[in-house]
C-alpha atoms as a PDB file:
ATOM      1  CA  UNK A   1     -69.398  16.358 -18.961  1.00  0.00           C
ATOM      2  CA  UNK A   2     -70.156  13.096 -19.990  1.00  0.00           C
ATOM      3  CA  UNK A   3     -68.788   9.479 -18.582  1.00  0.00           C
ATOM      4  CA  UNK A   4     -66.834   7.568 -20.962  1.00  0.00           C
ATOM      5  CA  UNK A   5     -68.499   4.864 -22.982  1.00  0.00           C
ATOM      6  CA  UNK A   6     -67.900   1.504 -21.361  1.00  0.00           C
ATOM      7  CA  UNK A   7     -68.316   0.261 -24.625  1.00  0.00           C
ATOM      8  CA  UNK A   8     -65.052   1.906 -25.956  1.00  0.00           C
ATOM      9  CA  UNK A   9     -62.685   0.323 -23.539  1.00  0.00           C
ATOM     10  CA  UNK A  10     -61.139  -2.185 -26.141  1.00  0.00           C
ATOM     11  CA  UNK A  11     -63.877  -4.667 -26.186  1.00  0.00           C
ATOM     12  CA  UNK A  12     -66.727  -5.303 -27.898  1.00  0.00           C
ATOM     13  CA  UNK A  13     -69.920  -4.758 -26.243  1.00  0.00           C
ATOM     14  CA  UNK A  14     -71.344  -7.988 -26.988  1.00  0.00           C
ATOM     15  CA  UNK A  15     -69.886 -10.353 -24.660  1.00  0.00           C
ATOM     16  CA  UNK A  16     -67.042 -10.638 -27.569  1.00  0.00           C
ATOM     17  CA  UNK A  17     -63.949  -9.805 -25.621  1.00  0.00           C
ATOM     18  CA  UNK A  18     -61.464 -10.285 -28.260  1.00  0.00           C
ATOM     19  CA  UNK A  19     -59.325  -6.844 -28.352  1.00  0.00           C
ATOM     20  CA  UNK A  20     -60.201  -4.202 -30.765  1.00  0.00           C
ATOM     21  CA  UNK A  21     -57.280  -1.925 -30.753  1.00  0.00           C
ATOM     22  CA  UNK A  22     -53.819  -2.526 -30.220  1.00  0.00           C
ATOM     23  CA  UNK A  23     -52.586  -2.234 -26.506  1.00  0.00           C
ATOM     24  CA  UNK A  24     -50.952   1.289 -25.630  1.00  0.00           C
ATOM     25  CA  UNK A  25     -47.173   1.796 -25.599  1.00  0.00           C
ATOM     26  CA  UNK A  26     -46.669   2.745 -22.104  1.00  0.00           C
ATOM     27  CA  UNK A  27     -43.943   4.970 -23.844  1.00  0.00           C
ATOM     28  CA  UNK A  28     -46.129   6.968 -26.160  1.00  0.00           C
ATOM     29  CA  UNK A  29     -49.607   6.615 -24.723  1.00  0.00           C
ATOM     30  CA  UNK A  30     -48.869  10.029 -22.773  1.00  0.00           C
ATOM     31  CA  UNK A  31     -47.459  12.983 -22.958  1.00  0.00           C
ATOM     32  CA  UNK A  32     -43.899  12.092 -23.715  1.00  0.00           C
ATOM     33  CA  UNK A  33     -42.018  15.324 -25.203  1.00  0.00           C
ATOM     34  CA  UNK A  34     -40.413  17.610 -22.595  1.00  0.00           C
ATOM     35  CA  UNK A  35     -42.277  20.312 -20.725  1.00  0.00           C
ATOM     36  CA  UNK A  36     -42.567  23.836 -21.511  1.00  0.00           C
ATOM     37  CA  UNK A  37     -40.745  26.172 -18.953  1.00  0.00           C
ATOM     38  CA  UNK A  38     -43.441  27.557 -16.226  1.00  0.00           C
ATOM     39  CA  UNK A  39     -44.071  28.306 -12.473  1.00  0.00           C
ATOM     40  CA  UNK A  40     -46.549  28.589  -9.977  1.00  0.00           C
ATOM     41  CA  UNK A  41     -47.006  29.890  -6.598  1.00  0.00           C
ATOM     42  CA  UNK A  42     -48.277  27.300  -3.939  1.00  0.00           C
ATOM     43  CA  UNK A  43     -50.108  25.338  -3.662  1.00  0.00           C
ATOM     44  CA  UNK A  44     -50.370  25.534  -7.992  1.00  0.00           C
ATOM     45  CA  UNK A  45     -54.123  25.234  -9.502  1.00  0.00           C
ATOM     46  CA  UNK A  46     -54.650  22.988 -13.178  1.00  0.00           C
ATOM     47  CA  UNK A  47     -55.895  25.678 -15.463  1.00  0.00           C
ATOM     48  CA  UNK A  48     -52.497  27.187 -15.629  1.00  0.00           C
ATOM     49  CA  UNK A  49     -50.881  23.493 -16.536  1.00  0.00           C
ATOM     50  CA  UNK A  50     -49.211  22.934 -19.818  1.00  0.00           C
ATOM     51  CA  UNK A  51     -49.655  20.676 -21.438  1.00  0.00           C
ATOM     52  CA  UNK A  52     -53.175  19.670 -18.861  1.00  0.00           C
ATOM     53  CA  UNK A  53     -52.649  16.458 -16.822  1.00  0.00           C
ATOM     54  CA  UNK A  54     -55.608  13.895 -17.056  1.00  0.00           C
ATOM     55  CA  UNK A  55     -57.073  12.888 -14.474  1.00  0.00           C
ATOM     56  CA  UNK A  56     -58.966   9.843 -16.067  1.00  0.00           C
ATOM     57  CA  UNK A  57     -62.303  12.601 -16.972  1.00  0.00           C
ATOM     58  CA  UNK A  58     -62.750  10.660 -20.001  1.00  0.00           C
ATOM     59  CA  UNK A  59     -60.876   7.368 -20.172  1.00  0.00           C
ATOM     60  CA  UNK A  60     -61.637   6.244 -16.462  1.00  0.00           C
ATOM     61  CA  UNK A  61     -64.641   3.290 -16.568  1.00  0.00           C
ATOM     62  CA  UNK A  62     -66.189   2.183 -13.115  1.00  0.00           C
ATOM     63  CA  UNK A  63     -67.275  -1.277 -12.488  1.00  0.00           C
ATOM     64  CA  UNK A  64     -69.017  -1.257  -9.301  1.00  0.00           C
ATOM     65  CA  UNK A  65     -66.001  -2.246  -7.313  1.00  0.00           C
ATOM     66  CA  UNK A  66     -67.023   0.585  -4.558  1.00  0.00           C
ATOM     67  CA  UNK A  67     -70.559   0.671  -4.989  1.00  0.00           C
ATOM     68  CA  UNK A  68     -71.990   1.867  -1.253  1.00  0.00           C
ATOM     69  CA  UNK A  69     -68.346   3.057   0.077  1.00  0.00           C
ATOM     70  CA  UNK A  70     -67.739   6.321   1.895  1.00  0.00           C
ATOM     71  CA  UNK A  71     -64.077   8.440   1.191  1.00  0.00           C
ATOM     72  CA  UNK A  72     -62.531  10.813   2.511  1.00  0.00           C
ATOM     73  CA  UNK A  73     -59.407  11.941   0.080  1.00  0.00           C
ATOM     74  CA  UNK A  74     -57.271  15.041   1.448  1.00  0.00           C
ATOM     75  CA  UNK A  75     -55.643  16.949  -1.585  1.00  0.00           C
ATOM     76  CA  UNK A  76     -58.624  15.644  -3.318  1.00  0.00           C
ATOM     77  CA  UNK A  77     -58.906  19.082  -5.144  1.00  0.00           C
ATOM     78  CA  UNK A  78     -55.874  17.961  -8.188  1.00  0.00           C
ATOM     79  CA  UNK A  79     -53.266  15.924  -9.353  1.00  0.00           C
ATOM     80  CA  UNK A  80     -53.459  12.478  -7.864  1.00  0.00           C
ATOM     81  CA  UNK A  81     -56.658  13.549  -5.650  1.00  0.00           C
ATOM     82  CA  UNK A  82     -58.240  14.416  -8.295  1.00  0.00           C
ATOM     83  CA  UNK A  83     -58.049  11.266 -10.563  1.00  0.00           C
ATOM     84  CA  UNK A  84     -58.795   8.764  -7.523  1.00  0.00           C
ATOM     85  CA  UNK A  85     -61.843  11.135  -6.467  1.00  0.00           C
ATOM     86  CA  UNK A  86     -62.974  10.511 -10.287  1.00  0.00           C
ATOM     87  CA  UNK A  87     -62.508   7.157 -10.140  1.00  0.00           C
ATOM     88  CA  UNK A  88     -63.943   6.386  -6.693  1.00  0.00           C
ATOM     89  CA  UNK A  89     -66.989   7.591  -7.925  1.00  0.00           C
ATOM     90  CA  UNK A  90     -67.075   5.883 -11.214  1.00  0.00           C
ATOM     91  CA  UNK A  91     -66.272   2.916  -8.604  1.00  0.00           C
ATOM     92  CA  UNK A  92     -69.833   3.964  -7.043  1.00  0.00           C
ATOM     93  CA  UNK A  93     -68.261   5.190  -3.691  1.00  0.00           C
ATOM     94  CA  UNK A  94     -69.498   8.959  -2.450  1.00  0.00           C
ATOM     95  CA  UNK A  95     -66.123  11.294  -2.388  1.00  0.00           C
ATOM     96  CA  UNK A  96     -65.251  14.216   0.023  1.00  0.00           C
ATOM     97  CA  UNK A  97     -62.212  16.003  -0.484  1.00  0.00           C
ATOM     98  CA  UNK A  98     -60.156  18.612   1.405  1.00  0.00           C
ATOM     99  CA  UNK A  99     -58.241  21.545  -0.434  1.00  0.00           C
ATOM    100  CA  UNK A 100     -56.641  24.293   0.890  1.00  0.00           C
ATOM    101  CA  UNK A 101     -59.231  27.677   0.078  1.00  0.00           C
ATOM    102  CA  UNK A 102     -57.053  29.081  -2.631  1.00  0.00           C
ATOM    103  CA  UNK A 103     -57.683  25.475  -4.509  1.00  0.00           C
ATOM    104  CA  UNK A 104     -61.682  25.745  -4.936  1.00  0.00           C
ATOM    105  CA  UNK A 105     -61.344  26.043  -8.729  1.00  0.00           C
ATOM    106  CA  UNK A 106     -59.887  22.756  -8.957  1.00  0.00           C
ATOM    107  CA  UNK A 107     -62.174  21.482  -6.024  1.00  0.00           C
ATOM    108  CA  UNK A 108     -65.744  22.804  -7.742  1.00  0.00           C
ATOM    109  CA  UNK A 109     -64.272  20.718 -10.941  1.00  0.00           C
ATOM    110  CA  UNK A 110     -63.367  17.878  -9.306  1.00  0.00           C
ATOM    111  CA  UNK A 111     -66.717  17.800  -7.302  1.00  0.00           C
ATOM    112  CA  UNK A 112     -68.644  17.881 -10.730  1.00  0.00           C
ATOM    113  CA  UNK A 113     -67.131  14.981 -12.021  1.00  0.00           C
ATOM    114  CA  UNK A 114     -67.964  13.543  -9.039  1.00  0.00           C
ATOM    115  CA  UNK A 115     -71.449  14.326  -8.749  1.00  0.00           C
ATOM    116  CA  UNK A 116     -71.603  13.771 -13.220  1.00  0.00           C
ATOM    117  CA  UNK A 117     -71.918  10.165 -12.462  1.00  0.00           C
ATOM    118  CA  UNK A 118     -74.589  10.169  -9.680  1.00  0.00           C
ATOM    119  CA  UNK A 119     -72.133  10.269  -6.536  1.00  0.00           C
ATOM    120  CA  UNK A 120     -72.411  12.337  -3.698  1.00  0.00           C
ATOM    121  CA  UNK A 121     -69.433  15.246  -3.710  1.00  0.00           C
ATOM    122  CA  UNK A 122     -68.748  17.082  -0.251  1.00  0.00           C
ATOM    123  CA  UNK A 123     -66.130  19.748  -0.193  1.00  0.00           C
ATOM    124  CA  UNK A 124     -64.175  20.312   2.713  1.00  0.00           C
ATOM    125  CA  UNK A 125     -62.031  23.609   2.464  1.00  0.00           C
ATOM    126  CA  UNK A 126     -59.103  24.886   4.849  1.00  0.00           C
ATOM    127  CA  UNK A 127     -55.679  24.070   5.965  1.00  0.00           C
ATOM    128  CA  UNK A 128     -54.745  20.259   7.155  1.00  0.00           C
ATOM    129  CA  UNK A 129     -51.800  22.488   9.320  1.00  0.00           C
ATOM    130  CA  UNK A 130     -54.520  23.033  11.637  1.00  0.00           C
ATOM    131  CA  UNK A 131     -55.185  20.275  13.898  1.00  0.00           C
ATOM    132  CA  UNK A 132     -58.698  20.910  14.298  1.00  0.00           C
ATOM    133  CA  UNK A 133     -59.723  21.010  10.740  1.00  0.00           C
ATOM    134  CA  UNK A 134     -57.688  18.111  10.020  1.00  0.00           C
ATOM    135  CA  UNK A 135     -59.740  15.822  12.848  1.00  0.00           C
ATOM    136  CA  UNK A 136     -63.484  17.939  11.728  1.00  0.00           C
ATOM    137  CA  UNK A 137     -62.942  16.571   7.939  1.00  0.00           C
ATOM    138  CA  UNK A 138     -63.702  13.508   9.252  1.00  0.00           C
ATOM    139  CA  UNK A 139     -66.565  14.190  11.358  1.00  0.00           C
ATOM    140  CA  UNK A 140     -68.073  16.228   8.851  1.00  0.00           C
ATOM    141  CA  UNK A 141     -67.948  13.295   6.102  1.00  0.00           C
ATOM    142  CA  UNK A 142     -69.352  10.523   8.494  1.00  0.00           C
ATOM    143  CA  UNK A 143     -72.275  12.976   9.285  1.00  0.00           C
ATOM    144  CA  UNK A 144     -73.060  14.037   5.853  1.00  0.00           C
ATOM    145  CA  UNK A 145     -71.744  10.888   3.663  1.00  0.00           C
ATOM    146  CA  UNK A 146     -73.172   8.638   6.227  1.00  0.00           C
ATOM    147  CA  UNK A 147     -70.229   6.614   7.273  1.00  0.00           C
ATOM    148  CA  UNK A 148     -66.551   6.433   6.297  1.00  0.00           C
ATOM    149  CA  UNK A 149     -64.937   3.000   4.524  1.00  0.00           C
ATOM    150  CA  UNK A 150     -61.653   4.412   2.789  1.00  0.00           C
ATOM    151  CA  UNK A 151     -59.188   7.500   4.045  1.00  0.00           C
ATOM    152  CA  UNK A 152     -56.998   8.497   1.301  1.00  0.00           C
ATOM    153  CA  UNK A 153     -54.115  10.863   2.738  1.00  0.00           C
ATOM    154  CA  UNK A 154     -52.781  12.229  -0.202  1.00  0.00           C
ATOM    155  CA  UNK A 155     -52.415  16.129   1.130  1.00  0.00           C
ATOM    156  CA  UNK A 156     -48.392  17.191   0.661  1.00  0.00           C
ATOM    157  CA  UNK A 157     -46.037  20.140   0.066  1.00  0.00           C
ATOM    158  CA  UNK A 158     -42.632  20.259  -1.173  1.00  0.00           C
ATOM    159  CA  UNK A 159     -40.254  22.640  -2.506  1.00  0.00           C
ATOM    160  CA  UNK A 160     -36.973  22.888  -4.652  1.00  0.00           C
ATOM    161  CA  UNK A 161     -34.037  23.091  -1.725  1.00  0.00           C
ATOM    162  CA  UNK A 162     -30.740  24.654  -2.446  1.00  0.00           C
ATOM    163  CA  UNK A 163     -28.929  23.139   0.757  1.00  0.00           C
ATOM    164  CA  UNK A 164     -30.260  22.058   4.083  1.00  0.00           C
ATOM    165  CA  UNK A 165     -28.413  24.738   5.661  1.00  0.00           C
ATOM    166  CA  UNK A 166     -30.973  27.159   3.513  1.00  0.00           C
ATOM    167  CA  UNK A 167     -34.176  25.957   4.594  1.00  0.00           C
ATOM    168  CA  UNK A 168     -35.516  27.939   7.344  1.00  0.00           C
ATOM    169  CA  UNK A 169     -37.674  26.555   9.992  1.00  0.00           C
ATOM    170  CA  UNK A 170     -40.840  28.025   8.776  1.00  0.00           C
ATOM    171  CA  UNK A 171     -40.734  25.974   6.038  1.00  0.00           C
ATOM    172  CA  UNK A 172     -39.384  22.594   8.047  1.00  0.00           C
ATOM    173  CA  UNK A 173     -43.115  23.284   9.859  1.00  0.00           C
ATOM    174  CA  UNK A 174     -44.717  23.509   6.380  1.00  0.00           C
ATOM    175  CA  UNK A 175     -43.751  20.406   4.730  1.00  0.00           C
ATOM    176  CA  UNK A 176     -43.947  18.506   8.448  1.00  0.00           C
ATOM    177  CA  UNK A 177     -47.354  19.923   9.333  1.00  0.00           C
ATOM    178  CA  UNK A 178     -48.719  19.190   5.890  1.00  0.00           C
ATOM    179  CA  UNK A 179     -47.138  15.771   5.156  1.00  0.00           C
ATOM    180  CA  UNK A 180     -46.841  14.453   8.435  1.00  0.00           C
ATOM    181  CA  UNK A 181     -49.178  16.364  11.377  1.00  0.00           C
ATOM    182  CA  UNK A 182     -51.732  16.216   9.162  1.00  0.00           C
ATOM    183  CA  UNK A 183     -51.400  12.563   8.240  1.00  0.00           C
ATOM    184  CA  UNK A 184     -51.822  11.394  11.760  1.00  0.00           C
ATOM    185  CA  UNK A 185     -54.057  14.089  13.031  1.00  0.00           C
ATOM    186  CA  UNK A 186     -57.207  12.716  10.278  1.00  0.00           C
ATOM    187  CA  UNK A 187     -56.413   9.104  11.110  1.00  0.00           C
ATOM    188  CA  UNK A 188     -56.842   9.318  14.760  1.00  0.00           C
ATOM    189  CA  UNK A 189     -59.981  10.651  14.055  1.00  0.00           C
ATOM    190  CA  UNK A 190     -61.367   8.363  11.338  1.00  0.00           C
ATOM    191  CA  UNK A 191     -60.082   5.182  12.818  1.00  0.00           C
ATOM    192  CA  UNK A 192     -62.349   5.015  15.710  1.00  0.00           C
ATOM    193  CA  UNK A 193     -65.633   4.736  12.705  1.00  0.00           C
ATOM    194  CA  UNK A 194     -63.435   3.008  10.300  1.00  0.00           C
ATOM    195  CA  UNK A 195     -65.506  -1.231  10.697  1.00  0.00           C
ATOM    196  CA  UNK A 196     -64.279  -4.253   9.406  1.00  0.00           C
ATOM    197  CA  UNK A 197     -63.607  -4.033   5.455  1.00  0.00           C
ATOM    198  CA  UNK A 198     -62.163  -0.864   5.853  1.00  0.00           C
ATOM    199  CA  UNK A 199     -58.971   0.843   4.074  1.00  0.00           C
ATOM    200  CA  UNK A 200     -56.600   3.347   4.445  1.00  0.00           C
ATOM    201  CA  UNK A 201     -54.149   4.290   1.737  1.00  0.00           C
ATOM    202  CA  UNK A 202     -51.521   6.901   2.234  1.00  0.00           C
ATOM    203  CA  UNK A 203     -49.794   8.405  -1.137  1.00  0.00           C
ATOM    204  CA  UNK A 204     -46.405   8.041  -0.200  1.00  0.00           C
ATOM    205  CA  UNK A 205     -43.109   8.443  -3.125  1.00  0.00           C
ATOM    206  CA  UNK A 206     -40.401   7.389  -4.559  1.00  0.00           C
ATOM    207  CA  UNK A 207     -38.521   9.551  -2.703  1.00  0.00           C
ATOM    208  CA  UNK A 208     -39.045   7.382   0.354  1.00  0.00           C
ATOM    209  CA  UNK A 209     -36.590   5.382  -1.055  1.00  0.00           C
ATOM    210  CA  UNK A 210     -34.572   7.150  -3.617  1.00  0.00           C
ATOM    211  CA  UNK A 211     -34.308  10.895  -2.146  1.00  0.00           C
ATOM    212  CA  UNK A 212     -33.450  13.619  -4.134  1.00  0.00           C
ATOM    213  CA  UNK A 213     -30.786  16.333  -2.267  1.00  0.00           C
ATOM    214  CA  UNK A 214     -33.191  19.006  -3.364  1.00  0.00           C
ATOM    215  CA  UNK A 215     -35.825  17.552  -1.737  1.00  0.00           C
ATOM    216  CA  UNK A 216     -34.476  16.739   1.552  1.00  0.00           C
ATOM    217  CA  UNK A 217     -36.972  17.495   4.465  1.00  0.00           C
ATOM    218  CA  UNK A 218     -39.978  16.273   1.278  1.00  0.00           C
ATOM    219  CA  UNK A 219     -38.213  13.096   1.311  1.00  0.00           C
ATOM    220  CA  UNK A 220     -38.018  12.764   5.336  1.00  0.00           C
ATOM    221  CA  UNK A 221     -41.564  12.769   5.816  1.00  0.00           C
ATOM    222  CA  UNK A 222     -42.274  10.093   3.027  1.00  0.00           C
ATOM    223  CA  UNK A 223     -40.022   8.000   5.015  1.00  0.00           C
ATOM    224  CA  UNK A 224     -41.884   7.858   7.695  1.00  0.00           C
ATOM    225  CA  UNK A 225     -44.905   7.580   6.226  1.00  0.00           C
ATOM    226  CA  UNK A 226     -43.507   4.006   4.739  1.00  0.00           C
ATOM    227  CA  UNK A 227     -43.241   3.422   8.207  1.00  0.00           C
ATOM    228  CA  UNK A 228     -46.593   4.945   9.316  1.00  0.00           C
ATOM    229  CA  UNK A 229     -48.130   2.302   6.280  1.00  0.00           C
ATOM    230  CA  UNK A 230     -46.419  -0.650   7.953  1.00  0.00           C
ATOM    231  CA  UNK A 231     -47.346   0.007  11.492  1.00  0.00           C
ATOM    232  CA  UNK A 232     -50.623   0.890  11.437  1.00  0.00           C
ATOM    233  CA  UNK A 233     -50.994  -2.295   9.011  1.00  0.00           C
ATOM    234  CA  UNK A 234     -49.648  -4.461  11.765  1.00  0.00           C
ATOM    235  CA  UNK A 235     -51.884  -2.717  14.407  1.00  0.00           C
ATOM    236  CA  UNK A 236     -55.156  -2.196  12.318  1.00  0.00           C
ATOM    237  CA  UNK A 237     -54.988  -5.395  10.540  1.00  0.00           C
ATOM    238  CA  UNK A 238     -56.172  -7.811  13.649  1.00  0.00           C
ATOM    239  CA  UNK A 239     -59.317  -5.299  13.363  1.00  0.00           C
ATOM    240  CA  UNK A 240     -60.237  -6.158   9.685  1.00  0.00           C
ATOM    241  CA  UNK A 241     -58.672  -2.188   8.524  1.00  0.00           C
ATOM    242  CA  UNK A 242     -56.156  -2.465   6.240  1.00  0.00           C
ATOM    243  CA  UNK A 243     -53.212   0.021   5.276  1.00  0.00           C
ATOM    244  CA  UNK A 244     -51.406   0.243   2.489  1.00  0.00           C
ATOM    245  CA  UNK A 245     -49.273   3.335   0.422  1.00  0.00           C
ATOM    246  CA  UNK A 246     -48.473   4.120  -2.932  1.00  0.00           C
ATOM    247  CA  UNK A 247     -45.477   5.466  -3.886  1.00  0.00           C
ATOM    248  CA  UNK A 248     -45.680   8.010  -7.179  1.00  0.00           C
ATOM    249  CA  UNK A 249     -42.567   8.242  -9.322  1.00  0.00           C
ATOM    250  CA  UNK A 250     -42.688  11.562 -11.535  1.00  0.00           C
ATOM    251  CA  UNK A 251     -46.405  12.320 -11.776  1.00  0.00           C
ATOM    252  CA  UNK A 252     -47.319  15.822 -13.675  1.00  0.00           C
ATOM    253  CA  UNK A 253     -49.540  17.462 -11.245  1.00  0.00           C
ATOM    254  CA  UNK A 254     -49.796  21.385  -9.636  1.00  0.00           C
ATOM    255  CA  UNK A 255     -47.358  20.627  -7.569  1.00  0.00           C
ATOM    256  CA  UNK A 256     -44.522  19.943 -10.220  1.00  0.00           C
ATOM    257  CA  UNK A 257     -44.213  23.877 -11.125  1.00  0.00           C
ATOM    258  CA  UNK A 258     -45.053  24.806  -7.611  1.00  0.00           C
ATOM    259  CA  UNK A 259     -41.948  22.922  -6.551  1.00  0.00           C
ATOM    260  CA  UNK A 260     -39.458  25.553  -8.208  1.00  0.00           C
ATOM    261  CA  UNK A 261     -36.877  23.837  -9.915  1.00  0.00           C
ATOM    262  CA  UNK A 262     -36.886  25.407 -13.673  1.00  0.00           C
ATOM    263  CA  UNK A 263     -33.936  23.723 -14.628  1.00  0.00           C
ATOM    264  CA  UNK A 264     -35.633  19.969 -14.314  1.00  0.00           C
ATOM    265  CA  UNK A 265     -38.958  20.694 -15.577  1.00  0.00           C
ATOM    266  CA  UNK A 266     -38.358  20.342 -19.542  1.00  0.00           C
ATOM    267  CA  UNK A 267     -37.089  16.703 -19.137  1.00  0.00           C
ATOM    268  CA  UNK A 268     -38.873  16.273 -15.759  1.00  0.00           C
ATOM    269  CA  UNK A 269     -39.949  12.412 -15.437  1.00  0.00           C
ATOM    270  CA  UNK A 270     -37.601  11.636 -18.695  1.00  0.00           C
ATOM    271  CA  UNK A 271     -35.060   9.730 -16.608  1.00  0.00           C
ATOM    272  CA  UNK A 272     -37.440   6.717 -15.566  1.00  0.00           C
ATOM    273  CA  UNK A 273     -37.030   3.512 -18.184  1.00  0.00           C
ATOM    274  CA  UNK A 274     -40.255   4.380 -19.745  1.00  0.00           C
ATOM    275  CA  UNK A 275     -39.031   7.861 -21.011  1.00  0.00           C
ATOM    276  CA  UNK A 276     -41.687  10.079 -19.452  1.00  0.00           C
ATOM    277  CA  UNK A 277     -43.409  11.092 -16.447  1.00  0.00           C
ATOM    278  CA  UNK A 278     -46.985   9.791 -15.510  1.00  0.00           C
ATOM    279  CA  UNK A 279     -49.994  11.297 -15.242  1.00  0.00           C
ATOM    280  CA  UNK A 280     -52.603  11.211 -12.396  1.00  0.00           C
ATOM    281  CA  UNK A 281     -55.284   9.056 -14.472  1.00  0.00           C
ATOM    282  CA  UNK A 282     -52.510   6.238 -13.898  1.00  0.00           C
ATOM    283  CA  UNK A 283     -52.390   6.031 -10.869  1.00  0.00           C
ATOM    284  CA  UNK A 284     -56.097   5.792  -9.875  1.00  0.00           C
ATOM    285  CA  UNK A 285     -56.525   2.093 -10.237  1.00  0.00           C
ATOM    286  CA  UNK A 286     -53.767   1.512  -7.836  1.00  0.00           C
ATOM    287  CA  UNK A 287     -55.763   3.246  -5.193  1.00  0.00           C
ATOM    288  CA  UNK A 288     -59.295   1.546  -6.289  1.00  0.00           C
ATOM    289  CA  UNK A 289     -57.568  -1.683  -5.899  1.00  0.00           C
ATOM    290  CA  UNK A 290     -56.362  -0.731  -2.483  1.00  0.00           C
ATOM    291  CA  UNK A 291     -59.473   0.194  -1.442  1.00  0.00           C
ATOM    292  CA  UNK A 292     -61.596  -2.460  -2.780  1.00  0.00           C
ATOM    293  CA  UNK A 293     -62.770  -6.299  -1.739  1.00  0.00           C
ATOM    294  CA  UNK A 294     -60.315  -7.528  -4.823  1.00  0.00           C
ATOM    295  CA  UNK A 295     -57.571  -6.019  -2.685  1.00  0.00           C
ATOM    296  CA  UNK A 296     -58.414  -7.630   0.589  1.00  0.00           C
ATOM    297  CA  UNK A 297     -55.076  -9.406   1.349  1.00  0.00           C
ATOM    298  CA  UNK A 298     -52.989  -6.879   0.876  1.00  0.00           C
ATOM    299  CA  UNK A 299     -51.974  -4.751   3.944  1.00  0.00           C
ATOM    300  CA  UNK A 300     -48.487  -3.372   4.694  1.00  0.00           C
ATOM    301  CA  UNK A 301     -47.739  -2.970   1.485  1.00  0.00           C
ATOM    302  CA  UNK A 302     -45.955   0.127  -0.860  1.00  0.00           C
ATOM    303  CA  UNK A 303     -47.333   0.005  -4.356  1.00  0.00           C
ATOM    304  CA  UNK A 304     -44.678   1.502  -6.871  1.00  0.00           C
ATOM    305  CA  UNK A 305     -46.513   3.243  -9.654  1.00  0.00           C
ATOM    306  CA  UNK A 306     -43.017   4.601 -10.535  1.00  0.00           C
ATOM    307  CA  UNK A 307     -42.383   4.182 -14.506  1.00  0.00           C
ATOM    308  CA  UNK A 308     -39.953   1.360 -14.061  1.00  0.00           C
ATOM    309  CA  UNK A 309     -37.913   3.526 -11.620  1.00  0.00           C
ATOM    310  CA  UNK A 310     -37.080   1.143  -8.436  1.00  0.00           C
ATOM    311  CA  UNK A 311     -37.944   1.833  -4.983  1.00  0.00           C
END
């Protein structure tokens, strides 16, 4: 595996920065046709992904703008995880990320990008449903990272709904536990070694805002974790921490054949004004600016990465 030339990144490498290439058509610079029918079982691993999402393995170029940091990214394993872990430590920050077991093919490759460009990888398998492991993550990364700057709670779970009247409780406790529990359970526990300069960034969605039917009790616990963003902002912020979210729009991750709904996935992400749906590798700079010093005056705030689709 080998980092991407930072001398290919559309300038020249002699302090000329006059463009080389034309600019990419956010249209056309990605995958753009429809998807091919498939499904998964959850949680949904990469290798089975067609066409493959990129997560930024070879286009992603680090400038320092973490250099020293500490992060902890749950559902660091794929998808969005994935492509901030890569780009945290391009950034120069050390990366641990949690995974459920059944995800440690996707964690081991994740980990050696990671490690590829001299950052420290730590794994941290098991289920964030468990309130225990969800609080020891962040022990475990203070003692072996040495310290923690930037929590990125990214673990989630969703799932195509017929009708709320169909979803049994089980599965209420699933998406809760996962998207919610989890959510609060790791940031009790990291804020008390989270210092001044700090950052905590919590992958929210468009479905905050804009929920689908189908995705009812999904779209509940993004909700509150817009409010979650905008409270802890308010109470962290006197203490130097700041909070922020993200909110995905269509993003082509794992998760998207996991989800089981066949009948969207050919034109899934076709409906935003940009024509397609985004992959992971866009949305890591979004997070790096979040939790970097270039970002320190924003707190409170939900950062659409959406393709043009409003919040």
């Amino acid at each position: 595996m080998t980092q991407s030339d930072p001398n290919h990144n559309g300038q020249q490498a002699n302090g000329d920065h006059r463009l080389t290439s034309a600019p990419k058509d956010p249209r056309s610079g990605y995958h753009s046709d429809e998807f091919p029918q498939q499904e998964q079982e959850q949680p949904g691993l990469t290798k089975p992904l067609n066409p493959q999402p990129d997560h930024g393995e070879s286009s992603y170029v680090g400038h320092g703008r973490l250099q020293g940091k500490k992060a902890l990214i749950t559902g660091g394993d794929s998808g969005i995880g994935a492509a901030v872990a890569i780009a945290y430590a391009r950034e120069g920050a050390d990366v641990a990320i949690s995974y459920l077991p059944e995800e440690e093919e996707d964690a081991k490759s994740t980990a050696e990008w990671i490690r590829e460009c001299g950052a420290q990888a730590l794994l941290l398998p098991g289920d964030a449903r468990d309130e225990k492991f969800a609080a020891e993550i962040v022990e475990r990364t203070v003692q072996e990272l040495g310290g923690l700057n930037v929590v990125v709670l990214n673990a989630a779970y969703q799932k195509n709904r017929e009708g709320l009247e169909t979803i049994p409780t089980e599965e209420f406790d699933r998406v809760f536990k996962t998207n919610l529990y989890s959510l609060i359970w790791t940031a009790q526990a990291a804020i008390p070694h989270l210092r001044p300069g700090a950052s905590i960034i919590v992958t929210a969605s468009i479905q905050a805002f804009n929920p689908s039917a189908q995705l009812v009790d999904y779209a509940m616990t993004k909700a509150a974790q817009v409010a979650f963003t905008k409270a802890m902002a308010e109470e962290l912020g006197p203490k130097g921490i700041r909070v922020n979210a993200v909110a995905p729009g269509p993003i082509w991750t794992p998760l998207i054949p996991a989800t089981e709904w066949p009948d969207k996935l050919p034109t899934f992400g076709q409906d935003t004004p940009l024509g397609r749906a985004g992959q992971p590798a866009e949305l890591a700079p979004a997070y790096v600016l979040l939790a970097s010093d270039e970002g320190s005056y924003i707190s409170g705030a939900v950062l659409p990465v959406t393709g043009g689709k409003g919040l």
